[in-house]
C-alpha atoms as a PDB file:
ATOM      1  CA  UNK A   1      -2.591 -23.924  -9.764  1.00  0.00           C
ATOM      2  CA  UNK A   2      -0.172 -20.811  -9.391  1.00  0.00           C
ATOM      3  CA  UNK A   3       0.692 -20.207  -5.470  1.00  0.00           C
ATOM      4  CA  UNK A   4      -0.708 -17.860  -3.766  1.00  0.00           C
ATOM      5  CA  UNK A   5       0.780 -14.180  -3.581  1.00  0.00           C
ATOM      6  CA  UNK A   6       0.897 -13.641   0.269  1.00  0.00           C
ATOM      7  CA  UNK A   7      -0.201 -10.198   1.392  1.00  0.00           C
ATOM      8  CA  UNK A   8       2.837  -8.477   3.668  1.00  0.00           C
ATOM      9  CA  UNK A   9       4.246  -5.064   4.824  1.00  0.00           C
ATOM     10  CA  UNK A  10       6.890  -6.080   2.680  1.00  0.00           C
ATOM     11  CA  UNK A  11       4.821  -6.405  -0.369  1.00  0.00           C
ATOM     12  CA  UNK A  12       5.024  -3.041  -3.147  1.00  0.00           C
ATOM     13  CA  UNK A  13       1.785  -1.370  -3.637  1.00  0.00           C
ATOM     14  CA  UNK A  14       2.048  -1.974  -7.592  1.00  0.00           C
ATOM     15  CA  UNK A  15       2.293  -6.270  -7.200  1.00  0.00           C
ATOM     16  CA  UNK A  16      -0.567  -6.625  -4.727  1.00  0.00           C
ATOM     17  CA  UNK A  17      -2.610  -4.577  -7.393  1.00  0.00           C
ATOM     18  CA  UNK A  18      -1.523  -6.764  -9.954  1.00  0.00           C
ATOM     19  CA  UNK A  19      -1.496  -9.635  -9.009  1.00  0.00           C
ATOM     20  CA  UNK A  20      -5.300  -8.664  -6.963  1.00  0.00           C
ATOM     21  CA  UNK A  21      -6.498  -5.804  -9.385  1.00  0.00           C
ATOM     22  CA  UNK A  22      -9.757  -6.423  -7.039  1.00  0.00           C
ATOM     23  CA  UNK A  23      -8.007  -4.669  -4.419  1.00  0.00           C
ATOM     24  CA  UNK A  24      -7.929  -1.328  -6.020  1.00  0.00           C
ATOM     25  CA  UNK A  25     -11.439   0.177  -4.529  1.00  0.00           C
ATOM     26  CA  UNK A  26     -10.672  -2.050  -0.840  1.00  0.00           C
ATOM     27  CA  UNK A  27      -7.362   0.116  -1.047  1.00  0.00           C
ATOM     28  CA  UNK A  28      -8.276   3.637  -2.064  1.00  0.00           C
ATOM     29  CA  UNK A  29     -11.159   3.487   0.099  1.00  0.00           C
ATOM     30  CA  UNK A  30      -9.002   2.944   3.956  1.00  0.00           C
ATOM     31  CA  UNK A  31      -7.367   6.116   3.354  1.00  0.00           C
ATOM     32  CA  UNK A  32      -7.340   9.583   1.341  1.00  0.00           C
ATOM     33  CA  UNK A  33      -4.184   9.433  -0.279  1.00  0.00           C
ATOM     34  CA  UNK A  34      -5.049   6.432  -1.937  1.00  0.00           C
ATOM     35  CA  UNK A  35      -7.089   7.657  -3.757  1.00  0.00           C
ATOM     36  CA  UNK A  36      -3.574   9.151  -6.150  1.00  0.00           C
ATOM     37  CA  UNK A  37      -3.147   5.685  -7.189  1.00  0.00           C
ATOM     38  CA  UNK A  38      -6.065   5.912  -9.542  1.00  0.00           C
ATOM     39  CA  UNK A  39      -3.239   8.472 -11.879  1.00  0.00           C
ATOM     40  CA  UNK A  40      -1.894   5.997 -13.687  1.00  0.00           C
ATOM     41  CA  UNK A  41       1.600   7.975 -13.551  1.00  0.00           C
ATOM     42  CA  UNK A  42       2.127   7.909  -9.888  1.00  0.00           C
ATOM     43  CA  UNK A  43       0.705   4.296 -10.055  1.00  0.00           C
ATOM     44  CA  UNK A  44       3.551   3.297 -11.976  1.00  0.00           C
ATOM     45  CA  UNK A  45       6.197   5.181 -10.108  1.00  0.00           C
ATOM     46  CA  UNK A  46       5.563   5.434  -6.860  1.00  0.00           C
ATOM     47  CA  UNK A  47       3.439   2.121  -6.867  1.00  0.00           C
ATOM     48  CA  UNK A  48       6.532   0.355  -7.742  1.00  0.00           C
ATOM     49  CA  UNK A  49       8.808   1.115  -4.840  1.00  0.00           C
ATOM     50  CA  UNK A  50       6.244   1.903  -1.785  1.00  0.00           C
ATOM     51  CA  UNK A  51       5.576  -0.821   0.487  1.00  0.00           C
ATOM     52  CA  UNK A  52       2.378  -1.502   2.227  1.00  0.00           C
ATOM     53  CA  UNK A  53       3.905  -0.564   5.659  1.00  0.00           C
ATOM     54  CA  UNK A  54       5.061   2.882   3.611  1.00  0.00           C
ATOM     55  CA  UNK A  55       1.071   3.297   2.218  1.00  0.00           C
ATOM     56  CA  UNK A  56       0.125   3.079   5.790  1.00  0.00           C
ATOM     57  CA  UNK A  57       2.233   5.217   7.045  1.00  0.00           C
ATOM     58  CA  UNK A  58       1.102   7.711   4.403  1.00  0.00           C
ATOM     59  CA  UNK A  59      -2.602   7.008   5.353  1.00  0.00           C
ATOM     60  CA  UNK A  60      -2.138   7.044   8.415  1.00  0.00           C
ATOM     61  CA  UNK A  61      -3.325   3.376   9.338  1.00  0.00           C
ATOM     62  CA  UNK A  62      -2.207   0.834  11.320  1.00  0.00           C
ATOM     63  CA  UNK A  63       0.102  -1.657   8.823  1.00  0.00           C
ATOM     64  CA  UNK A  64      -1.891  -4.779  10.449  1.00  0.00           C
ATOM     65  CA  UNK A  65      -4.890  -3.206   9.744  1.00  0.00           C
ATOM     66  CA  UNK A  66      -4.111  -2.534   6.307  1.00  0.00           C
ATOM     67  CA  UNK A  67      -2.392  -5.620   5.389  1.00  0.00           C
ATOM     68  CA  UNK A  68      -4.876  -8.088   7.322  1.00  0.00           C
ATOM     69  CA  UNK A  69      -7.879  -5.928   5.446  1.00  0.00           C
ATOM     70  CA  UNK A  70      -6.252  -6.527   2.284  1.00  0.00           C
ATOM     71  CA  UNK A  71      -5.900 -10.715   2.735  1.00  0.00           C
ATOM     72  CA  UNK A  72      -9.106 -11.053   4.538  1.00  0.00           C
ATOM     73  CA  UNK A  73     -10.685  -9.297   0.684  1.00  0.00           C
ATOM     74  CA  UNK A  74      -8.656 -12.279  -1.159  1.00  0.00           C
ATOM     75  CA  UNK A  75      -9.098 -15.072   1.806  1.00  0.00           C
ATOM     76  CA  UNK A  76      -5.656 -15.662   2.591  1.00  0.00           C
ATOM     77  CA  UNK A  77      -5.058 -15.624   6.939  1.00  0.00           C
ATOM     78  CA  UNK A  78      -4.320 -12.452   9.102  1.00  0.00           C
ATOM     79  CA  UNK A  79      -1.151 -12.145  10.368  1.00  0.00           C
ATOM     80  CA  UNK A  80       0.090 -10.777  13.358  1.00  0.00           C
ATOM     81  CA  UNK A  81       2.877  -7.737  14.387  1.00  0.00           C
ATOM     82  CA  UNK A  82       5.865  -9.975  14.473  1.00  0.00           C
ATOM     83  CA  UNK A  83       5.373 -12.189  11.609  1.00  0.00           C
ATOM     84  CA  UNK A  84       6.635 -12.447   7.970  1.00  0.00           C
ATOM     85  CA  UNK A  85       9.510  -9.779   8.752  1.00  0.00           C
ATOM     86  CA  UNK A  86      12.080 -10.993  11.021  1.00  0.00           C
ATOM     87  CA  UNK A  87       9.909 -10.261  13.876  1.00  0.00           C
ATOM     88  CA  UNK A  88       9.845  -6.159  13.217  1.00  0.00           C
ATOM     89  CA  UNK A  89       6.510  -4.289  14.204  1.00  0.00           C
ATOM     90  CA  UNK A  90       4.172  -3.397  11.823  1.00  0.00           C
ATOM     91  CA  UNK A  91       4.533   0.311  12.393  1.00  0.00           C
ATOM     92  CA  UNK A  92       6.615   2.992  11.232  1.00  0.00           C
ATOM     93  CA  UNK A  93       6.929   6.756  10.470  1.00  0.00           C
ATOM     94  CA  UNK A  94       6.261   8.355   7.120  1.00  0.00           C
ATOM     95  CA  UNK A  95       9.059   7.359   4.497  1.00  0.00           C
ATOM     96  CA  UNK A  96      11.040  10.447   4.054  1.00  0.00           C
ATOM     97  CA  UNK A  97      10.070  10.391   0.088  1.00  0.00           C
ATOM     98  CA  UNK A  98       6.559  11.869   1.400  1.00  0.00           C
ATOM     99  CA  UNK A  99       7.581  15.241   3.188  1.00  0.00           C
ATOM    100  CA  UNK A 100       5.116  17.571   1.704  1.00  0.00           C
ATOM    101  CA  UNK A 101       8.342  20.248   1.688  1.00  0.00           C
ATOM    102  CA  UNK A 102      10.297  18.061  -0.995  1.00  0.00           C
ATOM    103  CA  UNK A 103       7.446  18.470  -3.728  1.00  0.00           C
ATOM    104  CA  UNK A 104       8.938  20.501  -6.151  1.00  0.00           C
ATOM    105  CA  UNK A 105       6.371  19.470  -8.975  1.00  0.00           C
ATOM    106  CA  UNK A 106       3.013  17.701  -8.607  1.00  0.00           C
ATOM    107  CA  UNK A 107       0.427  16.960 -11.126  1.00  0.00           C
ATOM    108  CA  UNK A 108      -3.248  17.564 -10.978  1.00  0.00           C
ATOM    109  CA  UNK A 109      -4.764  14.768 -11.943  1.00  0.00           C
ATOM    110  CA  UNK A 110      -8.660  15.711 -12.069  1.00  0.00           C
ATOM    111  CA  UNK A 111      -8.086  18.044 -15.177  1.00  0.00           C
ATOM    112  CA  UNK A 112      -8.925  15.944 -18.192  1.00  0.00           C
END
């Protein structure tokens, strides 16, 4: 049996959802902004470097909240601020990829 994929701040956006495609509704449904990730282009860009403490941040959400959400859907443990990342907090500011003033280009993704 493969080991388990543990669920952390740490982890990109783009693994958890492949390694726990199940987690695609869970996700887009905690926060607006998720809801992008169902365009498969920023999926595969942005998917790949964000972190689950960066999603947060972008939705708005707690990281703990978000994380521990996420493994109580796949059954592994919650985990506490302070664990699994050399005792750093699970909050933090919007990354500084997401200022709304650096779009230069977006894409709409509801037209067909």
């Amino acid at each position: 049996m493969a080991q388990a994929f543990p669920i952390e701040p740490s982890s990109k956006v783009s693994e958890v959802l492949e390694r726990y495609p199940e987690l695609e509704d869970v996700l887009i449904g905690m926060a607006p902004p998720f809801k992008k990730l169902k365009n498969p282009l920023l999926r595969k860009s942005v998917g790949k470097v964000a972190t689950l403490r960066q999603a947060a941040a972008v939705g708005r959400l707690s990281v703990d909240d978000l994380v521990n959400r996420l493994r109580a859907e796949v059954g592994q443990e919650p985990i506490t601020s302070g664990e699994g990342e050399n005792g750093e907090g699970y909050f933090s500011d919007r990354p500084e990829w997401f200022d709304p003033l650096r779009v230069v280009a977006s894409i709409d993704e509801s037209r067909s």
